[in-house]
C-alpha atoms as a PDB file:
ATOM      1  CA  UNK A   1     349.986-231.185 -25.437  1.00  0.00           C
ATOM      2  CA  UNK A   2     349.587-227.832 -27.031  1.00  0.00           C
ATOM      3  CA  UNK A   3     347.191-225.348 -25.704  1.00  0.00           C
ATOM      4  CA  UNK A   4     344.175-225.636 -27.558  1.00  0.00           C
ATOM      5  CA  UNK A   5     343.920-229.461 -26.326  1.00  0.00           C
ATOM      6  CA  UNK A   6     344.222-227.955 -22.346  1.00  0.00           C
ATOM      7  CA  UNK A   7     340.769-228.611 -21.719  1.00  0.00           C
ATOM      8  CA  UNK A   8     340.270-231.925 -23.628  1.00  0.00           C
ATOM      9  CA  UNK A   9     340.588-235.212 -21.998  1.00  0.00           C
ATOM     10  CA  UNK A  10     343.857-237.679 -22.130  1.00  0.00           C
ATOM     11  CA  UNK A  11     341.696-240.017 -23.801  1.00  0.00           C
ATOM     12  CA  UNK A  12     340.461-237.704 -26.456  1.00  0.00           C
ATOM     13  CA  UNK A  13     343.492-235.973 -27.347  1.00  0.00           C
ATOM     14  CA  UNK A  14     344.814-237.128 -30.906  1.00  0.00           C
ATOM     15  CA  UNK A  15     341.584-239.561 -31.616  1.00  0.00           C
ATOM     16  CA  UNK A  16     338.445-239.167 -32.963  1.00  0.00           C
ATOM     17  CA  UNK A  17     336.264-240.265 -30.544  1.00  0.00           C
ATOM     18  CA  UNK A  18     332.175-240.676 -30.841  1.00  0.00           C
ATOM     19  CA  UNK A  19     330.413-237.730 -30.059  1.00  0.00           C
ATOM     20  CA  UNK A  20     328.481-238.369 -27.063  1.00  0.00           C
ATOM     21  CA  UNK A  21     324.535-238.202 -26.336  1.00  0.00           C
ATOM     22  CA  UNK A  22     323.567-234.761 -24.812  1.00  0.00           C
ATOM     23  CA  UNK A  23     319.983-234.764 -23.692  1.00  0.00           C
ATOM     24  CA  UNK A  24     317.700-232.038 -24.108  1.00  0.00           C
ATOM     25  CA  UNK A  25     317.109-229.076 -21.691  1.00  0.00           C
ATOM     26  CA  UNK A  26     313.574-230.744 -20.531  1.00  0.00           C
ATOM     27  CA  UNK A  27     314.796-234.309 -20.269  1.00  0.00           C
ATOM     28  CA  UNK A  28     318.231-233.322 -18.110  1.00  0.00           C
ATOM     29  CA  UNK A  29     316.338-231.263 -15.472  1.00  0.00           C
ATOM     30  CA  UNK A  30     313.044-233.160 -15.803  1.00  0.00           C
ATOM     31  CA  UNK A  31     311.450-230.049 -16.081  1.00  0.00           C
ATOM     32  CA  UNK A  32     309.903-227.225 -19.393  1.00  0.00           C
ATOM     33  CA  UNK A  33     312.108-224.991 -20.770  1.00  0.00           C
ATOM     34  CA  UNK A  34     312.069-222.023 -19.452  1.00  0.00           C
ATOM     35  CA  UNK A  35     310.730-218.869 -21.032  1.00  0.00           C
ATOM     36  CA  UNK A  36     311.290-214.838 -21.367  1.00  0.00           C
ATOM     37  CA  UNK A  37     309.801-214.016 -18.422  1.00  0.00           C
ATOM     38  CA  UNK A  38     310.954-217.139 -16.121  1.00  0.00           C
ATOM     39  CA  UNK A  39     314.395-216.102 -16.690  1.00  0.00           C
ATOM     40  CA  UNK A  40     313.683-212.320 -15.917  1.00  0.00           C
ATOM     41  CA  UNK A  41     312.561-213.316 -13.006  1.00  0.00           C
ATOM     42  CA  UNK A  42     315.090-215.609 -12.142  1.00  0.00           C
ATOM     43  CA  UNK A  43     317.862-213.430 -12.593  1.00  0.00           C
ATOM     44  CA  UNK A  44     315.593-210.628 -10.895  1.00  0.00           C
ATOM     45  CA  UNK A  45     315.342-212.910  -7.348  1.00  0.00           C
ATOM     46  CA  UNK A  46     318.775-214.136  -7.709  1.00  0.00           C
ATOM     47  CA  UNK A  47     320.287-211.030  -7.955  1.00  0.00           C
ATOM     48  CA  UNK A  48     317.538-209.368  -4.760  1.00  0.00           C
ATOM     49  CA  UNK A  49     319.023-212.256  -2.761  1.00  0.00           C
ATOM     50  CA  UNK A  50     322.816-212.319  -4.098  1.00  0.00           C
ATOM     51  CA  UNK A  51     322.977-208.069  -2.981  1.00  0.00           C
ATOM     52  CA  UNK A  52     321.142-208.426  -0.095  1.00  0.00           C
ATOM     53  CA  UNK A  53     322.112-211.872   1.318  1.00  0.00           C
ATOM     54  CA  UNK A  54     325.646-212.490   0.119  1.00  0.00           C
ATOM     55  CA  UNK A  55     327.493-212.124   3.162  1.00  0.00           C
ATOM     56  CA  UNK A  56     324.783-214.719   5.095  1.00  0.00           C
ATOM     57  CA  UNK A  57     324.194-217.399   2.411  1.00  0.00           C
ATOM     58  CA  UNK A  58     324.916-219.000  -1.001  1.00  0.00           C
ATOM     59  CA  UNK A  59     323.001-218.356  -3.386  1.00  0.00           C
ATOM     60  CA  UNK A  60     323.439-220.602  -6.741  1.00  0.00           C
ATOM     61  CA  UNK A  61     321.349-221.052 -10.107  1.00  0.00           C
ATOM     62  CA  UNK A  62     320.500-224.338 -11.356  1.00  0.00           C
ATOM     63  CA  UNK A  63     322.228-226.761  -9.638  1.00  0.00           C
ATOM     64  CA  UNK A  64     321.508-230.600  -9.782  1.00  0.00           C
ATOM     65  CA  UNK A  65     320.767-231.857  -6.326  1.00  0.00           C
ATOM     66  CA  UNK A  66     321.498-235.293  -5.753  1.00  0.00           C
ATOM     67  CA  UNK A  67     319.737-235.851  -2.379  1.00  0.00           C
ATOM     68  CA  UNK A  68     319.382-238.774   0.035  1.00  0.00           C
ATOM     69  CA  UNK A  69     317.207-241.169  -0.780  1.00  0.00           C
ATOM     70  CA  UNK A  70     315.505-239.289  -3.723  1.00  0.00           C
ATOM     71  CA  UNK A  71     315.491-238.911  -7.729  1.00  0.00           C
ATOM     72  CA  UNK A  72     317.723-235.708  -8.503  1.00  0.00           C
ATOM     73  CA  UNK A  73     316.183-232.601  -9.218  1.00  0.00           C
ATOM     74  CA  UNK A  74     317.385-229.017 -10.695  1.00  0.00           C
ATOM     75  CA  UNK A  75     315.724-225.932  -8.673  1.00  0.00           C
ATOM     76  CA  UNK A  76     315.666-222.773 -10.519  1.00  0.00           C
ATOM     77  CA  UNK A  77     317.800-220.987  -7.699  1.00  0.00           C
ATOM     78  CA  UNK A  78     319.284-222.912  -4.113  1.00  0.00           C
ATOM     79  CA  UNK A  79     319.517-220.475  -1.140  1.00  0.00           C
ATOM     80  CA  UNK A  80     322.251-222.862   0.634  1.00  0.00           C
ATOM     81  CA  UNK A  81     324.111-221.713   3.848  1.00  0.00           C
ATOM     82  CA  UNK A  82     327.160-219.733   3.614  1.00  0.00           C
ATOM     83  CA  UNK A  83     330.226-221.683   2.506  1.00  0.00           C
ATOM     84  CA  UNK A  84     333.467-220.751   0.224  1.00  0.00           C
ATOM     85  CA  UNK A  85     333.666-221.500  -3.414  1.00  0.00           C
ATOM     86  CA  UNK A  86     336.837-223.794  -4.620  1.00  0.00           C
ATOM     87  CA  UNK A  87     336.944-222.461  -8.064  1.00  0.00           C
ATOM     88  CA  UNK A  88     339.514-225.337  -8.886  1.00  0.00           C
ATOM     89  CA  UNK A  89     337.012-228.107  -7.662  1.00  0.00           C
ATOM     90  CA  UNK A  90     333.782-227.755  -8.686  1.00  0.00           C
ATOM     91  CA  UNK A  91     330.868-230.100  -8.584  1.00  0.00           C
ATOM     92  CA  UNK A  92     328.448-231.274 -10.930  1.00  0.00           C
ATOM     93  CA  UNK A  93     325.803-232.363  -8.489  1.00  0.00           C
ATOM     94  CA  UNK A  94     325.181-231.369  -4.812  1.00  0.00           C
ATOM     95  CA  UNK A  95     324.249-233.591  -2.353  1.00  0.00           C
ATOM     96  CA  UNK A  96     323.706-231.571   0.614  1.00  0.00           C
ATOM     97  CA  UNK A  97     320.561-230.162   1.094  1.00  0.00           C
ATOM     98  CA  UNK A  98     320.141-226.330   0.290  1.00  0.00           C
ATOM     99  CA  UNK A  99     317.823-224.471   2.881  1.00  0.00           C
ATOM    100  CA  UNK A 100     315.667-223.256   0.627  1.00  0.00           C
ATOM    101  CA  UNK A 101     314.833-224.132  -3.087  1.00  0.00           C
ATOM    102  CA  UNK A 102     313.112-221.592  -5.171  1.00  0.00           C
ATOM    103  CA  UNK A 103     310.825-223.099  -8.316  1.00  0.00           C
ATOM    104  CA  UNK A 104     309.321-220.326 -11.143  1.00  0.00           C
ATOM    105  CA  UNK A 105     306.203-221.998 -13.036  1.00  0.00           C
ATOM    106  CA  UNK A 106     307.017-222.050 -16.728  1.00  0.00           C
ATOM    107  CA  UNK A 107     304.218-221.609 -19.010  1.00  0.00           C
ATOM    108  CA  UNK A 108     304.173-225.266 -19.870  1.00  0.00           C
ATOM    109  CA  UNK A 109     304.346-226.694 -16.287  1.00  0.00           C
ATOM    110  CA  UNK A 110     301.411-227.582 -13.862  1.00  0.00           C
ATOM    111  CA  UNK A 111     301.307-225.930  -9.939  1.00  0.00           C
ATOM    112  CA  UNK A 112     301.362-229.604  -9.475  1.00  0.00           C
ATOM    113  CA  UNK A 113     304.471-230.562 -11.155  1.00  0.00           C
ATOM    114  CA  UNK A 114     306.095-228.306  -8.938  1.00  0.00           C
ATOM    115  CA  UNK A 115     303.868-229.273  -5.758  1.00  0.00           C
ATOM    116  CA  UNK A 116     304.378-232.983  -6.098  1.00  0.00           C
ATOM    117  CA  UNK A 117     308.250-231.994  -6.783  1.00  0.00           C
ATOM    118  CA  UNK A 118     308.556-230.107  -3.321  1.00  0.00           C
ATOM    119  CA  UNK A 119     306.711-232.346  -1.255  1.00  0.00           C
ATOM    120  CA  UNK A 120     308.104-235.935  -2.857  1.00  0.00           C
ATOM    121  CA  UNK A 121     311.989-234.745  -3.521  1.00  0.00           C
ATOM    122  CA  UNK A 122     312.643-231.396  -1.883  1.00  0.00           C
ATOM    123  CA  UNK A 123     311.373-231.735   1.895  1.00  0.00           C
ATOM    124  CA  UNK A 124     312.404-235.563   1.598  1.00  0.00           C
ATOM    125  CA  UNK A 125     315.964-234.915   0.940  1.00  0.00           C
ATOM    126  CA  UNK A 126     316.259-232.291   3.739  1.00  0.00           C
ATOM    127  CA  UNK A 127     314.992-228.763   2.493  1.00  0.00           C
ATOM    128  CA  UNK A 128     313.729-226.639   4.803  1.00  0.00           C
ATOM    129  CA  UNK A 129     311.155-224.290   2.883  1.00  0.00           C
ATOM    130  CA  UNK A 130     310.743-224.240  -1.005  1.00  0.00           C
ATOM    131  CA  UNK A 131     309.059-221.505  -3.112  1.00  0.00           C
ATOM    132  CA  UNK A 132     306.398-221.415  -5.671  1.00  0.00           C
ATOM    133  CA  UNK A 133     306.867-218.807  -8.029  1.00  0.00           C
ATOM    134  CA  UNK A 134     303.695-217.755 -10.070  1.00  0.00           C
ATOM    135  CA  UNK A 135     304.688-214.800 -13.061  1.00  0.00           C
ATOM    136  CA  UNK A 136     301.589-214.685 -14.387  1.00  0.00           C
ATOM    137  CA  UNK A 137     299.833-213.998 -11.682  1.00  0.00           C
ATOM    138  CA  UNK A 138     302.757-212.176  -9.730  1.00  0.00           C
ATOM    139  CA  UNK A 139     303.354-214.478  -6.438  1.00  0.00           C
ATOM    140  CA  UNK A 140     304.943-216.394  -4.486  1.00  0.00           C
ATOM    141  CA  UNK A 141     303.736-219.313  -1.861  1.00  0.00           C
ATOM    142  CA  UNK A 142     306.443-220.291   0.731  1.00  0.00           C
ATOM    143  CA  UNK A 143     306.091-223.924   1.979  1.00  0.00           C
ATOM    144  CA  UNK A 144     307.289-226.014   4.247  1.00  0.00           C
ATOM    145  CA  UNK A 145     307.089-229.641   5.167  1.00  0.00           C
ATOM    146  CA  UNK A 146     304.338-229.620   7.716  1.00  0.00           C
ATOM    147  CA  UNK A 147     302.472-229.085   4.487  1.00  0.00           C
ATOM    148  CA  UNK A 148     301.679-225.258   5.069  1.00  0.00           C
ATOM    149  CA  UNK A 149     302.030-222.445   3.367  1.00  0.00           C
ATOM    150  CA  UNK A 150     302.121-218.557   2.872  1.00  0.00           C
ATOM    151  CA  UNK A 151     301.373-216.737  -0.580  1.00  0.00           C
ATOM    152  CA  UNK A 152     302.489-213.262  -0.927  1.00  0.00           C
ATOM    153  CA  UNK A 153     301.547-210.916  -3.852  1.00  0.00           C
ATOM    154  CA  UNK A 154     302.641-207.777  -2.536  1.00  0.00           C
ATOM    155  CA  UNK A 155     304.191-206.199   0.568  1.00  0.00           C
ATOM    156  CA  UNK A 156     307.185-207.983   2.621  1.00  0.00           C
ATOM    157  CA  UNK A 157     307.980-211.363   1.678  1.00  0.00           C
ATOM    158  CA  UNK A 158     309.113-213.215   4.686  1.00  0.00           C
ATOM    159  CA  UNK A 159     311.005-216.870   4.421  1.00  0.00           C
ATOM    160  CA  UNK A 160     310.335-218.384   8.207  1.00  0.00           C
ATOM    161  CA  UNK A 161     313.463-220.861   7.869  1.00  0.00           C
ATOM    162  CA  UNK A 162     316.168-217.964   6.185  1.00  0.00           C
ATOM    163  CA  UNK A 163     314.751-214.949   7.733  1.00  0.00           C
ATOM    164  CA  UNK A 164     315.213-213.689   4.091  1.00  0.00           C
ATOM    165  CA  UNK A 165     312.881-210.807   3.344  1.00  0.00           C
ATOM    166  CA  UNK A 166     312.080-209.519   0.227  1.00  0.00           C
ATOM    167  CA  UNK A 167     310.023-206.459  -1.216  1.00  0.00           C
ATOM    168  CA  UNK A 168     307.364-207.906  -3.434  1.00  0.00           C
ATOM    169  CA  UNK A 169     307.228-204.988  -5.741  1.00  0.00           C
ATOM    170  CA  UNK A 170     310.777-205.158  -6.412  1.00  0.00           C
ATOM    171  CA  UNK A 171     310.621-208.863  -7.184  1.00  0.00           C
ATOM    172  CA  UNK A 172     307.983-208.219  -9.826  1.00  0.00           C
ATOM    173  CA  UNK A 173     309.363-204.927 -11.164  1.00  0.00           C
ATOM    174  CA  UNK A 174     310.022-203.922 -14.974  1.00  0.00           C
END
């Protein structure tokens, strides 16, 4: 096999085989697509949590979580606890449950598209607290399964199940 086939199948090395179906961005995550703003801000908290929070948990971007019991869902970031990477094993879908899942409202979604999402898949399949981000209007509501919440729009953000604390400012900054 010579190197440009390295990455190519046994099966599909020398053949012509049918180009698979690939479905859409919306239809694979069961979710909009995204916008300039949504993935500002998802970069923005990812990389808060990722300096701050490295050493205590994982923190990974749009993973597919294949939970217990419940249809699969992709949350914009997954605070999980800490574990090591295998960089020669990786895995398409997760099914352990991440502490925390963090959901940005894109311009085309519903509050309760994401609502219905936390309450039916997330807590179900074993997260802990889940997070409602809101660009437009700058905030963020922290719930958890008992069906309570916290919205913060400015000041100290403070996730009861991490301990994670953010500055709201910074999470909304330019």
């Amino acid at each position: 096999m010579n190197d440009e086939n390295i990455f190519l199948e046994e099966s599909t090395v020398g053949t012509t085989a049918e180009a698979s179906y690939e479905p859409d961005y919306e239809t694979e995550r069961n979710k909009p697509m995204p916008s300039l703003n949504h993935g500002a801000l998802q970069m923005q908290l990812g990389a808060s949590l990722f300096l701050k929070y490295a050493n205590q948990f994982k923190i990974v971007s749009e993973v597919k979580l294949a939970l217990p019991s419940v249809k699969p869902a992709v949350p914009d970031i997954s605070i999980f606890p800490k574990m090591p990477v295998d960089w020669l094993n990786d895995e398409i879908q997760v099914t352990e449950p991440p502490l925390t899942v963090i959901e940005i409202l894109s311009p085309k979604q519903s509050i309760d598209d994401i609502k219905n999402k936390i309450f039916d898949i997330y807590f179900p399949g074993g997260v802990k607290s889940a997070w409602l981000v809101i660009p437009t209007v700058q905030s963020i509501h922290i719930f958890s399964p008992d069906r309570t919440f916290k919205t913060y729009t400015s000041g100290k953000l403070i996730d009861p199940v991490t301990g994670i604390e953010l500055d709201m400012d910074k999470v909304f900054s330019n």
